[in-house]
N, C-alpha and C. Protein backbone atom coordinates (compact mmCIF):
# COMPACT_ATOMS: atom_id res chain seq x y z
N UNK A 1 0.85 -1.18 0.00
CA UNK A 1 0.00 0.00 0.00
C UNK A 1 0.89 1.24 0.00
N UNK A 2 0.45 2.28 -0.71
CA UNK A 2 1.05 3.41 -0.33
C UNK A 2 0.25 4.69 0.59
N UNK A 3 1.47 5.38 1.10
CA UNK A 3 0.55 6.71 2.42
C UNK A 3 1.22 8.08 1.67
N UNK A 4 0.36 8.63 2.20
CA UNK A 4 0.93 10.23 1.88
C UNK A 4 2.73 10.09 2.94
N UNK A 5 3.03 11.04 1.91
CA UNK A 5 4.45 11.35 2.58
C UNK A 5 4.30 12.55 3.69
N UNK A 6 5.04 12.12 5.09
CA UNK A 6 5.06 13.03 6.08
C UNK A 6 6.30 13.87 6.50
N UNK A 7 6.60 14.93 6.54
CA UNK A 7 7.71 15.62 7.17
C UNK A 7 7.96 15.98 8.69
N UNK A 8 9.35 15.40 8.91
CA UNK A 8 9.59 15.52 10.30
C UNK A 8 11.37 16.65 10.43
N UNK A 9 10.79 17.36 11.58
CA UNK A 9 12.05 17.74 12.01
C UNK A 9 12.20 17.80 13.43
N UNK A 10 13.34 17.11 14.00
CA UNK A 10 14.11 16.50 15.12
C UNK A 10 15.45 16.76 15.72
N UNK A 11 15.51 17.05 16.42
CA UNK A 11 16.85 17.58 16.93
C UNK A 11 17.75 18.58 15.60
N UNK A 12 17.37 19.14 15.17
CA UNK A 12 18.28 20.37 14.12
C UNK A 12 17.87 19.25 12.43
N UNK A 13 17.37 17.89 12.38
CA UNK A 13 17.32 17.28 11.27
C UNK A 13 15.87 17.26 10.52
N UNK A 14 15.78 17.90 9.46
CA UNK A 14 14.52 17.72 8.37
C UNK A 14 14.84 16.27 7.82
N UNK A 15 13.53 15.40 8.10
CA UNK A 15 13.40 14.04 6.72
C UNK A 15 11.86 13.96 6.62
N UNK A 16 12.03 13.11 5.61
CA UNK A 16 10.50 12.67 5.10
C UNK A 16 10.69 11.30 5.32
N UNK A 17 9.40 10.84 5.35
CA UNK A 17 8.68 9.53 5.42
C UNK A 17 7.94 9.27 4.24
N UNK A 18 8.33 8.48 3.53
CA UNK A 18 7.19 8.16 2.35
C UNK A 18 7.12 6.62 2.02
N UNK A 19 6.42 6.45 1.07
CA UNK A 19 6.14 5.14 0.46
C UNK A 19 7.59 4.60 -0.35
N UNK A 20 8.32 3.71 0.14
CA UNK A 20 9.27 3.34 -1.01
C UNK A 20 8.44 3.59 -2.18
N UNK A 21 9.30 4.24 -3.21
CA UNK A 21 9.26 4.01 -4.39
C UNK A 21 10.19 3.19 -5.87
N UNK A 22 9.90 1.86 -6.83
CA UNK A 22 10.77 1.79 -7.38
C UNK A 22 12.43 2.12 -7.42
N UNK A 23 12.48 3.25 -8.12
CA UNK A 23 13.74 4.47 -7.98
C UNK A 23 14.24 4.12 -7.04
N UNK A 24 13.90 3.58 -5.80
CA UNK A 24 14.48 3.61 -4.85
C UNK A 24 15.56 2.38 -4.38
N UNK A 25 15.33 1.08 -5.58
CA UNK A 25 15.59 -0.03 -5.55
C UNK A 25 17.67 0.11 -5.07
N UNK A 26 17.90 0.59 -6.05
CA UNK A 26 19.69 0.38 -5.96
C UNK A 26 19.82 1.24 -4.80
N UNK A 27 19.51 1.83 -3.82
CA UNK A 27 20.09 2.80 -2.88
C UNK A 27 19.95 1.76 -1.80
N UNK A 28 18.50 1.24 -1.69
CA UNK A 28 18.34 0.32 -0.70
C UNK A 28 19.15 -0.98 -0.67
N UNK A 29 19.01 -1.30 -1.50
CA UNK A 29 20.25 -2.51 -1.71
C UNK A 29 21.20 -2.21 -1.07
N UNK A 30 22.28 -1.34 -1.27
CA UNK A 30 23.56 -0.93 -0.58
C UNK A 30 23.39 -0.32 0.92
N UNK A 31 22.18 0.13 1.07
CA UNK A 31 21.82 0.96 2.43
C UNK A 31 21.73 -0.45 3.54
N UNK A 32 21.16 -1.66 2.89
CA UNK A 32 20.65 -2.89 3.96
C UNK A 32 22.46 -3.15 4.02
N UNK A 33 23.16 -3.56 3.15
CA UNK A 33 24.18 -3.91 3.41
C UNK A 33 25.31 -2.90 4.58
N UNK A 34 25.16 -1.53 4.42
CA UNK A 34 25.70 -0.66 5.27
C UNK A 34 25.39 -1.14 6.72
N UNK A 35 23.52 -1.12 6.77
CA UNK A 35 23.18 -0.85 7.77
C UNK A 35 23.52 -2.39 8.78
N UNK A 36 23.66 -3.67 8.41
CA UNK A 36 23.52 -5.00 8.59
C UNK A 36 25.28 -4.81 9.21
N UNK A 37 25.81 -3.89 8.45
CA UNK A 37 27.14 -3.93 9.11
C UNK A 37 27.34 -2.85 10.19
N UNK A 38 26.47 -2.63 10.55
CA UNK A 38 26.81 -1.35 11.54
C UNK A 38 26.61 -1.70 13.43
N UNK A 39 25.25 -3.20 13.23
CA UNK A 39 25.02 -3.33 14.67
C UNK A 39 24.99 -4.59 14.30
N UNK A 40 24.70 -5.75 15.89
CA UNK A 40 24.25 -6.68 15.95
C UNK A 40 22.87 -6.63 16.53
N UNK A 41 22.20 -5.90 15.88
CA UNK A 41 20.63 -5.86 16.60
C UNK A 41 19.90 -6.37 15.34
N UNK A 42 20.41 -6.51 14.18
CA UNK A 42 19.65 -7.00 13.23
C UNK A 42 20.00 -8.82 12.86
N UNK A 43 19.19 -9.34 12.04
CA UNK A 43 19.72 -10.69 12.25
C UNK A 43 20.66 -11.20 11.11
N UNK A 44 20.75 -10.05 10.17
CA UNK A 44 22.29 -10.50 9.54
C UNK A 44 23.41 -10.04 9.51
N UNK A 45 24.50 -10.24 9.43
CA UNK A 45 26.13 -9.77 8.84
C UNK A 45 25.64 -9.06 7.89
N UNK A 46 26.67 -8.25 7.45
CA UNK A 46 26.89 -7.64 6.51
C UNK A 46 26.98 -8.56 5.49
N UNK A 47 26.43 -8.15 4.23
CA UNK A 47 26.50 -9.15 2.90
C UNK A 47 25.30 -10.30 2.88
N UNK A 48 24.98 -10.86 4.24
CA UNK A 48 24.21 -12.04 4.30
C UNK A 48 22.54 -11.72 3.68
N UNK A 49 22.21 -12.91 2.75
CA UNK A 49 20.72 -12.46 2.02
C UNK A 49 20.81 -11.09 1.46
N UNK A 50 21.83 -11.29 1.02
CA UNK A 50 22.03 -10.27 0.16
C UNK A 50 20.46 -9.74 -0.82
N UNK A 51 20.00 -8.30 -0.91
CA UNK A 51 18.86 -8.34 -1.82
C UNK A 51 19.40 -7.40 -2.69
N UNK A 52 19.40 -8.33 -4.08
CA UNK A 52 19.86 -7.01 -5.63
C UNK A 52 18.41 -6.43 -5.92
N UNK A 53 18.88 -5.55 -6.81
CA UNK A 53 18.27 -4.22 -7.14
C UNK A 53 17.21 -4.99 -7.67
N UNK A 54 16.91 -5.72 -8.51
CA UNK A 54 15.82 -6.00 -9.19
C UNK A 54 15.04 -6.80 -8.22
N UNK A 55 15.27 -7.75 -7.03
CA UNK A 55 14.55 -8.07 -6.00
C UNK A 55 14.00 -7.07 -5.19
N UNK A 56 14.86 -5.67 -5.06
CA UNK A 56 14.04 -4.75 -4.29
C UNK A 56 12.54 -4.10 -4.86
N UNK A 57 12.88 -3.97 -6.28
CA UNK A 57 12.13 -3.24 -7.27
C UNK A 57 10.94 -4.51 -7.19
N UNK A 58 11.10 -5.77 -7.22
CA UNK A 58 9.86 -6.22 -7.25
C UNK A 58 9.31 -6.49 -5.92
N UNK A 59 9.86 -6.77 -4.57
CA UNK A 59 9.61 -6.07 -3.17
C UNK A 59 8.73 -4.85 -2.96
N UNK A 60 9.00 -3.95 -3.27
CA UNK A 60 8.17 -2.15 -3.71
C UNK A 60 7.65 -2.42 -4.09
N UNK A 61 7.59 -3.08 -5.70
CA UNK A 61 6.02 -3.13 -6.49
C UNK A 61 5.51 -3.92 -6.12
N UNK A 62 5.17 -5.08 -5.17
CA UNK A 62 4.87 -6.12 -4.84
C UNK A 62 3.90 -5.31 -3.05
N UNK A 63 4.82 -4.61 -2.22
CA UNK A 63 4.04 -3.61 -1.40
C UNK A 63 3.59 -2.92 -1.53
N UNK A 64 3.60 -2.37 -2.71
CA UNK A 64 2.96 -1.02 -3.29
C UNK A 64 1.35 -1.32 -3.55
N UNK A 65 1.39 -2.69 -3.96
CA UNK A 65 -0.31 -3.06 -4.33
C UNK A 65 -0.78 -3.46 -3.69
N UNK A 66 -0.29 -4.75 -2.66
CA UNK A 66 -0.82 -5.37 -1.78
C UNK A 66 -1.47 -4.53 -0.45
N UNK A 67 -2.63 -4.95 -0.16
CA UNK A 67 -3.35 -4.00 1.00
C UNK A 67 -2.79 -4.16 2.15
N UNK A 68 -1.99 -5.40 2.61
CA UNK A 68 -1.41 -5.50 4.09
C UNK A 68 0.29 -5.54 4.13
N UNK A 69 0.38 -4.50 3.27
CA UNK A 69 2.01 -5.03 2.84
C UNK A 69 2.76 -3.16 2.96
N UNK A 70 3.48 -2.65 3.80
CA UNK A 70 3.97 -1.10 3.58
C UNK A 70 5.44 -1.13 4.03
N UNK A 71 5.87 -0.51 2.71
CA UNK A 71 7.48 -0.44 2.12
C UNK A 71 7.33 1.16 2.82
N UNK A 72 7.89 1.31 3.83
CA UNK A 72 8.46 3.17 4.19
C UNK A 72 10.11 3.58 4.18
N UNK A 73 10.39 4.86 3.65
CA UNK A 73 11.41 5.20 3.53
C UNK A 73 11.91 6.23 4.26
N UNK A 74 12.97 6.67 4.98
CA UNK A 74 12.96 7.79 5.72
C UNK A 74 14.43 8.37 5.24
N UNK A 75 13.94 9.61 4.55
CA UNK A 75 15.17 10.60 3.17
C UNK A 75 15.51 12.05 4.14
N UNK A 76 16.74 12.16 4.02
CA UNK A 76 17.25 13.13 4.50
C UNK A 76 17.96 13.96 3.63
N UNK A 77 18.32 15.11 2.71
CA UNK A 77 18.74 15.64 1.77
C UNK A 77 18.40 14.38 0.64
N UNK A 78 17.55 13.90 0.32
CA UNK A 78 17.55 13.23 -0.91
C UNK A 78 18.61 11.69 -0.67
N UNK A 79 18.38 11.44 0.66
CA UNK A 79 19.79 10.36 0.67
C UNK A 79 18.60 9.16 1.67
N UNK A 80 18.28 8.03 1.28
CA UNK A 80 17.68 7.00 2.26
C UNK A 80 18.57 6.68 3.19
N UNK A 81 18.21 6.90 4.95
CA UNK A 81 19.12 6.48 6.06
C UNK A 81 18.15 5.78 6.30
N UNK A 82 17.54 5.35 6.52
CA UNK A 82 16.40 4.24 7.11
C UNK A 82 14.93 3.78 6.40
N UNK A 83 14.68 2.54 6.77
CA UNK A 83 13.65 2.20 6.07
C UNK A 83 12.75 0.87 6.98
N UNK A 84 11.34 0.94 6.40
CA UNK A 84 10.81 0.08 7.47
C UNK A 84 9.41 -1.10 6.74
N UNK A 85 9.46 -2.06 7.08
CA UNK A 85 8.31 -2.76 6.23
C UNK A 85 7.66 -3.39 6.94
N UNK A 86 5.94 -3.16 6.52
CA UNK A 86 4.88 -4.13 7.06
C UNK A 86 4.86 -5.25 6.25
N UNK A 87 4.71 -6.46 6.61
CA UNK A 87 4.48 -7.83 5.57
C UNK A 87 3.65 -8.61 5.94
N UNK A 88 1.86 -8.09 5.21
CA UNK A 88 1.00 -9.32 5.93
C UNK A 88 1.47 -11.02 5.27
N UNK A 89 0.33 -11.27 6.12
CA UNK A 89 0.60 -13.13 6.22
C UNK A 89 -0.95 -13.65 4.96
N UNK A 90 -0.89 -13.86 4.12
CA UNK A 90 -1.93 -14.01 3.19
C UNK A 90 -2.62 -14.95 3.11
N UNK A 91 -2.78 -15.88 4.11
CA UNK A 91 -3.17 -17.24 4.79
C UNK A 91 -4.36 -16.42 5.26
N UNK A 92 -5.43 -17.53 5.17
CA UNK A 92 -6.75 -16.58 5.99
C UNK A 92 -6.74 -16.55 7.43
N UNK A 93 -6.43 -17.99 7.99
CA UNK A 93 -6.04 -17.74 9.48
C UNK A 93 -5.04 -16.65 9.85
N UNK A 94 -3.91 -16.22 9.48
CA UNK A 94 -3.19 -14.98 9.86
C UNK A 94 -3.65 -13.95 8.56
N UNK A 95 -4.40 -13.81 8.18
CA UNK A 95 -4.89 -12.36 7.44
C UNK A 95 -5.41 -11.15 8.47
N UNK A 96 -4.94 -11.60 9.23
CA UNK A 96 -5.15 -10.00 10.57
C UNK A 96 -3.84 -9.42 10.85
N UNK A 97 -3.11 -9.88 10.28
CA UNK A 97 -1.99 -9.54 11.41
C UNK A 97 -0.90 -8.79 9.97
N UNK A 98 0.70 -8.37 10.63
CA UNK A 98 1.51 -8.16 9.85
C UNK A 98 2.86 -8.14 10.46
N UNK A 99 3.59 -8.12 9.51
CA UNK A 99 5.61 -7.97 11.02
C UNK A 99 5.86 -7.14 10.21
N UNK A 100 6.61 -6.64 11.51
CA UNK A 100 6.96 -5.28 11.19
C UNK A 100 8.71 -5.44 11.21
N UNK A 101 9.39 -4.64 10.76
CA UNK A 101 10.85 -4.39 11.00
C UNK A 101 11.50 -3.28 10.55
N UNK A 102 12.27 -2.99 11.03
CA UNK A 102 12.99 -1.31 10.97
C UNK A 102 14.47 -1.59 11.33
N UNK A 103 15.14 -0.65 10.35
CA UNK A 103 17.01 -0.17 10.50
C UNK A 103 17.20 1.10 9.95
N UNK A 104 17.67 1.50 10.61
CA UNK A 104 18.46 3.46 10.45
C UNK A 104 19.74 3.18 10.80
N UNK A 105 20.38 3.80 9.64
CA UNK A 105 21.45 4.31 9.32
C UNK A 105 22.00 4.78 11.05
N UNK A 106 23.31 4.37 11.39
CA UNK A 106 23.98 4.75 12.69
C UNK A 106 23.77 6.34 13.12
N UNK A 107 24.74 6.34 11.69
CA UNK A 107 24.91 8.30 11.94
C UNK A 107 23.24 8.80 12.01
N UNK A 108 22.45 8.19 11.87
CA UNK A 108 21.03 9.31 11.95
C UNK A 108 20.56 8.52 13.06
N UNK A 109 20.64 7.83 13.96
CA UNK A 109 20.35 7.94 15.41
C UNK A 109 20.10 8.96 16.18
N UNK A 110 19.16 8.83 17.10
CA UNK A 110 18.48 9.59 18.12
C UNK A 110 17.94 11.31 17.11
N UNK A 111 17.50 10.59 15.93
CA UNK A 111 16.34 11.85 15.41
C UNK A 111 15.04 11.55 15.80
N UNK A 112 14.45 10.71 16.07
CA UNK A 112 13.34 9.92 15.65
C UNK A 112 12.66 8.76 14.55
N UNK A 113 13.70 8.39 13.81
CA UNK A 113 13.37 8.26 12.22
C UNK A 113 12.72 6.48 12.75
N UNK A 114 13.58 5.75 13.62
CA UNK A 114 12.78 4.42 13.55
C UNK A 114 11.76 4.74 14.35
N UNK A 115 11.23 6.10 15.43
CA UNK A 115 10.25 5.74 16.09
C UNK A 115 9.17 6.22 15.04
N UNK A 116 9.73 7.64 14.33
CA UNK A 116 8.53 7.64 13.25
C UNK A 116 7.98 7.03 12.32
N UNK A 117 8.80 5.94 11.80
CA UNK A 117 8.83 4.63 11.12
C UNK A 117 7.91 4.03 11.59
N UNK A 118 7.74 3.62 12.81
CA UNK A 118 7.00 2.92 13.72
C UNK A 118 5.62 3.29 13.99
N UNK A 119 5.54 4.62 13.75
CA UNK A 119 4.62 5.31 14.44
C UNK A 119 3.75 5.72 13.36
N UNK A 120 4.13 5.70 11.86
CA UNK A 120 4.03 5.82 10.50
C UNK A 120 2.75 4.32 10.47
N UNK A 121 3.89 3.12 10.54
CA UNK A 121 3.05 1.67 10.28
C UNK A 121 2.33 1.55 11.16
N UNK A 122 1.95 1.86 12.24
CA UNK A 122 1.18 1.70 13.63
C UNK A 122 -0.21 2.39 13.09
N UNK A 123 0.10 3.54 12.39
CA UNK A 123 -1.30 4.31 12.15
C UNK A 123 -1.92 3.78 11.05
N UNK A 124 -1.17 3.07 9.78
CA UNK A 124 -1.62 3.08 8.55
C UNK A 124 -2.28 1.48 9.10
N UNK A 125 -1.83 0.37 10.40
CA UNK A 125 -2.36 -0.70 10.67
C UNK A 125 -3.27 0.00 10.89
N UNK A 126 -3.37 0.61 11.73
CA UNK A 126 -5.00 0.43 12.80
C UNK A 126 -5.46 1.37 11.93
N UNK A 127 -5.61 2.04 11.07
CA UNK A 127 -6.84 2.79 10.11
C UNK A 127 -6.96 2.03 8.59
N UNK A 128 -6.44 0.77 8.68
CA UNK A 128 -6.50 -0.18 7.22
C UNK A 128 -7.04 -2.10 7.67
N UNK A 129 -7.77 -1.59 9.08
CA UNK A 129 -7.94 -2.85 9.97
C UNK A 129 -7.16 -4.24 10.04
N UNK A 130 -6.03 -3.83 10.06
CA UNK A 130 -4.75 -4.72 10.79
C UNK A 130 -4.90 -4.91 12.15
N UNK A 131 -5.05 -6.17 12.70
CA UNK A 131 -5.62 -6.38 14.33
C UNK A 131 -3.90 -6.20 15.01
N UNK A 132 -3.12 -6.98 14.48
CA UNK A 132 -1.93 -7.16 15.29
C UNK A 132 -0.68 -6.74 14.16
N UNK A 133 -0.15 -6.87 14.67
CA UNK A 133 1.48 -6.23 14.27
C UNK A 133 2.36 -7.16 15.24
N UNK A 134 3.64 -7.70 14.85
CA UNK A 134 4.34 -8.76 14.94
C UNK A 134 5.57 -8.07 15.04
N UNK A 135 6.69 -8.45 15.63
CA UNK A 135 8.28 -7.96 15.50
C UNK A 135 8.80 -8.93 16.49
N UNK A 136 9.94 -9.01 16.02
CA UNK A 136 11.29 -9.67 17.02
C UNK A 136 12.35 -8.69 17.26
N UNK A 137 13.24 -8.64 18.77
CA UNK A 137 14.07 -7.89 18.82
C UNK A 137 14.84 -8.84 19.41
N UNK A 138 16.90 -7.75 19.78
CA UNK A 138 17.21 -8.36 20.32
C UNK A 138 17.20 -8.15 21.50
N UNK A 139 17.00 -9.08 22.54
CA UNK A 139 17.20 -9.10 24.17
C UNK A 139 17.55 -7.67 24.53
N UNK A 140 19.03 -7.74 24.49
CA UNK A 140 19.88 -6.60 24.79
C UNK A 140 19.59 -5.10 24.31
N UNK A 141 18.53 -5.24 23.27
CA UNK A 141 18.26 -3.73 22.20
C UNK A 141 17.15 -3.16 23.12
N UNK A 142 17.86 -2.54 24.63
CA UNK A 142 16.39 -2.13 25.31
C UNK A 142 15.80 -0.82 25.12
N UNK A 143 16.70 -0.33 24.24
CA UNK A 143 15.98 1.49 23.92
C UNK A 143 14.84 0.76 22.41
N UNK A 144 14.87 -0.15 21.82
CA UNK A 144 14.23 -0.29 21.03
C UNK A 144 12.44 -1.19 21.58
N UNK A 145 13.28 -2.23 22.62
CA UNK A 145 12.05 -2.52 23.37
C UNK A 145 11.28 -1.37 23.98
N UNK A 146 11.97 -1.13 25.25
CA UNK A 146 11.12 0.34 25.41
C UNK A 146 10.59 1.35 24.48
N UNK A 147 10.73 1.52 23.40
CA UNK A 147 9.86 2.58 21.83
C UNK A 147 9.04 1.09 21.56
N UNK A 148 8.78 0.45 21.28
CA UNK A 148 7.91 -0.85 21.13
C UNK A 148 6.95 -1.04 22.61
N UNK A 149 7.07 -1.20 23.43
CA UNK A 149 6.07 -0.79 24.68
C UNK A 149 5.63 0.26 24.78
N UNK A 150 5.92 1.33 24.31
CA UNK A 150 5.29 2.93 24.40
C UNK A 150 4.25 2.67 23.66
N UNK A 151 4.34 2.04 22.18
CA UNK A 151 3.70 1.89 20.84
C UNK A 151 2.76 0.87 21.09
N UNK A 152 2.47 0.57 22.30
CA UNK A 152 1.25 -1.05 22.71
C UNK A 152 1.72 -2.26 22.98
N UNK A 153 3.20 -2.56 22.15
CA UNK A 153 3.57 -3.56 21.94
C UNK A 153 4.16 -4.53 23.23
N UNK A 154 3.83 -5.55 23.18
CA UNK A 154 4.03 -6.57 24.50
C UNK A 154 4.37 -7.67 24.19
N UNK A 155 5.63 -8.03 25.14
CA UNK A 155 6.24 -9.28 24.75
C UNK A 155 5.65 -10.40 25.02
N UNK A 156 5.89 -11.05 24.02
CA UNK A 156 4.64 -12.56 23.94
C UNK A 156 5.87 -13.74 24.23
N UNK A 157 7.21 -13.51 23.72
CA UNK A 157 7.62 -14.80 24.15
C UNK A 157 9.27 -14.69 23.88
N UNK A 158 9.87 -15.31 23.99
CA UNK A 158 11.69 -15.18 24.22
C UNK A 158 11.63 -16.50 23.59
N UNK A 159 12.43 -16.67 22.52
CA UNK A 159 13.31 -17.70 21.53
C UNK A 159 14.76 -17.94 22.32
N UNK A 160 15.10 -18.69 23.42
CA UNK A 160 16.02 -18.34 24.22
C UNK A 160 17.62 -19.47 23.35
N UNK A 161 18.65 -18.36 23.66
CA UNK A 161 19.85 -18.87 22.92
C UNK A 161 19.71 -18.97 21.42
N UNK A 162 19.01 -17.83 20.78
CA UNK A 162 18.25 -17.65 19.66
C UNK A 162 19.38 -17.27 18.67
N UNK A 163 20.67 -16.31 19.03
CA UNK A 163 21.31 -15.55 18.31
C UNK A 163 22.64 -16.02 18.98
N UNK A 164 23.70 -15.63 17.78
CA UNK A 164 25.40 -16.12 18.26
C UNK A 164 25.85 -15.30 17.48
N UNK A 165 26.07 -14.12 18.39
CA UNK A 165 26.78 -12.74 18.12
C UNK A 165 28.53 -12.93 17.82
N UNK A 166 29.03 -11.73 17.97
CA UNK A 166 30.64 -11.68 17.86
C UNK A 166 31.13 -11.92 18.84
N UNK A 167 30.61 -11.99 20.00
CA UNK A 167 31.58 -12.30 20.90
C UNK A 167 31.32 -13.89 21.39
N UNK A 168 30.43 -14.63 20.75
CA UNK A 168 30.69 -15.87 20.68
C UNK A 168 29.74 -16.51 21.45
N UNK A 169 28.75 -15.47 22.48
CA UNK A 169 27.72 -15.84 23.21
C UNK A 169 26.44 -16.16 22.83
N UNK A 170 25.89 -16.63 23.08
CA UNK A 170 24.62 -17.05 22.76
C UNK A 170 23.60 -15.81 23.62
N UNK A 171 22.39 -15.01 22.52
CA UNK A 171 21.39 -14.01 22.93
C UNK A 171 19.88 -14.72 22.95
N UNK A 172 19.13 -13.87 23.40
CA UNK A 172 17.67 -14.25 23.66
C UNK A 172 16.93 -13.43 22.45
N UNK A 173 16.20 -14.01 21.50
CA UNK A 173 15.23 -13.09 20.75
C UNK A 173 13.83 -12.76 21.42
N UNK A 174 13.45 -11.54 21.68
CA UNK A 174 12.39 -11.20 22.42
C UNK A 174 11.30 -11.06 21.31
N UNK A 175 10.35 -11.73 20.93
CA UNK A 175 8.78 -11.57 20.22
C UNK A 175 8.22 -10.75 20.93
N UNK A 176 7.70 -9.82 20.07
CA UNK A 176 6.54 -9.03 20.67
C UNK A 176 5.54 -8.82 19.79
N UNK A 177 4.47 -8.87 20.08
CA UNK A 177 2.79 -8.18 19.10
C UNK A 177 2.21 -6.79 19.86
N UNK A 178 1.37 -6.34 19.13
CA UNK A 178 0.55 -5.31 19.52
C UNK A 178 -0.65 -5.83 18.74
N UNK A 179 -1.66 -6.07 19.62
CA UNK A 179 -3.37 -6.39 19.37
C UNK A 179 -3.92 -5.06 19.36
N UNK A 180 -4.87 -4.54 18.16
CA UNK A 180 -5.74 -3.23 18.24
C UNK A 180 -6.91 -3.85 17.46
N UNK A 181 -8.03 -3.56 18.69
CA UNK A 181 -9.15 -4.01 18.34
C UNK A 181 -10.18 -3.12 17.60
């Protein structure tokens, strides 16, 4: 689906929020790979599931139509630092629901951009009658849990020894949903 594009400004930073568009295919490609190398809060390495340009482009056009499906982009001078996607479940038993997931660019931390991301798909669920919304985090990512509990969201369950980070330890994946009736 696509939303009107929204403008935000945050600590001294102007961006927009909009609908991925096409065009947007080769930036994102290289942006997942940046961003996959920047933390261990996401669930790949750098390089891993790699997605080329023509998989993104049919990703976008593929969210762009679908009613439970939203590709968002968050542009700062014309440059994508973050981006965020709803992906319903097209099964009739899970046709209520959708997962959500979000990554911003390091350097654009603490603007707002994943909470407006968040706060972007949160509204376009509950005014397009999406009951639940779905995400996994990691254990340790508690500024991201806490913006996910502000937003409704409540942890349903821990995947325990889920993740095997760099330092060789074994992490907990925390599930969480948000139900809106």
């Amino acid at each position: 689906m696509i939303i009107n594009k929204r403008e935000f400004c945050v600590n001294g930073i102007s961006y927009t929020i909009r609908s991925a568009m096409e065009k947007d295919a080769k930036e994102l490609s290289e942006l997942r790979v940046q961003i996959d190398g920047e933390t261990e809060n996401l669930d790949r390495e750098k390089g891993e599931a790699f997605i080329d340009i023509p998989a993104f482009e049919r990703m976008i056009k593929m969210d762009a139509e679908k009613p439970r499906n939203l590709f968002l982009v968050a542009v700062v001078h014309d440059r994508i630092v973050g981006f965020s996607r709803c992906e319903g479940i097209y099964l009739n038993r899970f046709s209520h629901k959708v997962e959500f997931g979000v990554c911003v660019l390091k350097d654009y931390w603490g603007y707002g951009i994943g909470k407006n991301l968040l706060k972007e798909s949160v509204s376009w669920a509950d005014s397009n009658g999406i009951k639940k919304m779905t995400l996994s985090v990691l254990e340790t990512n508690e500024k991201a849990i806490n913006l996910y509990k502000r937003f409704g969201f409540e942890i349903e369950g821990i995947l325990k020894n889920d993740r095997k980070l760099a330092d060789g330890k074994y992490y907990n994946t925390i599930m969480m949903g948000r139900f809106h009736e």
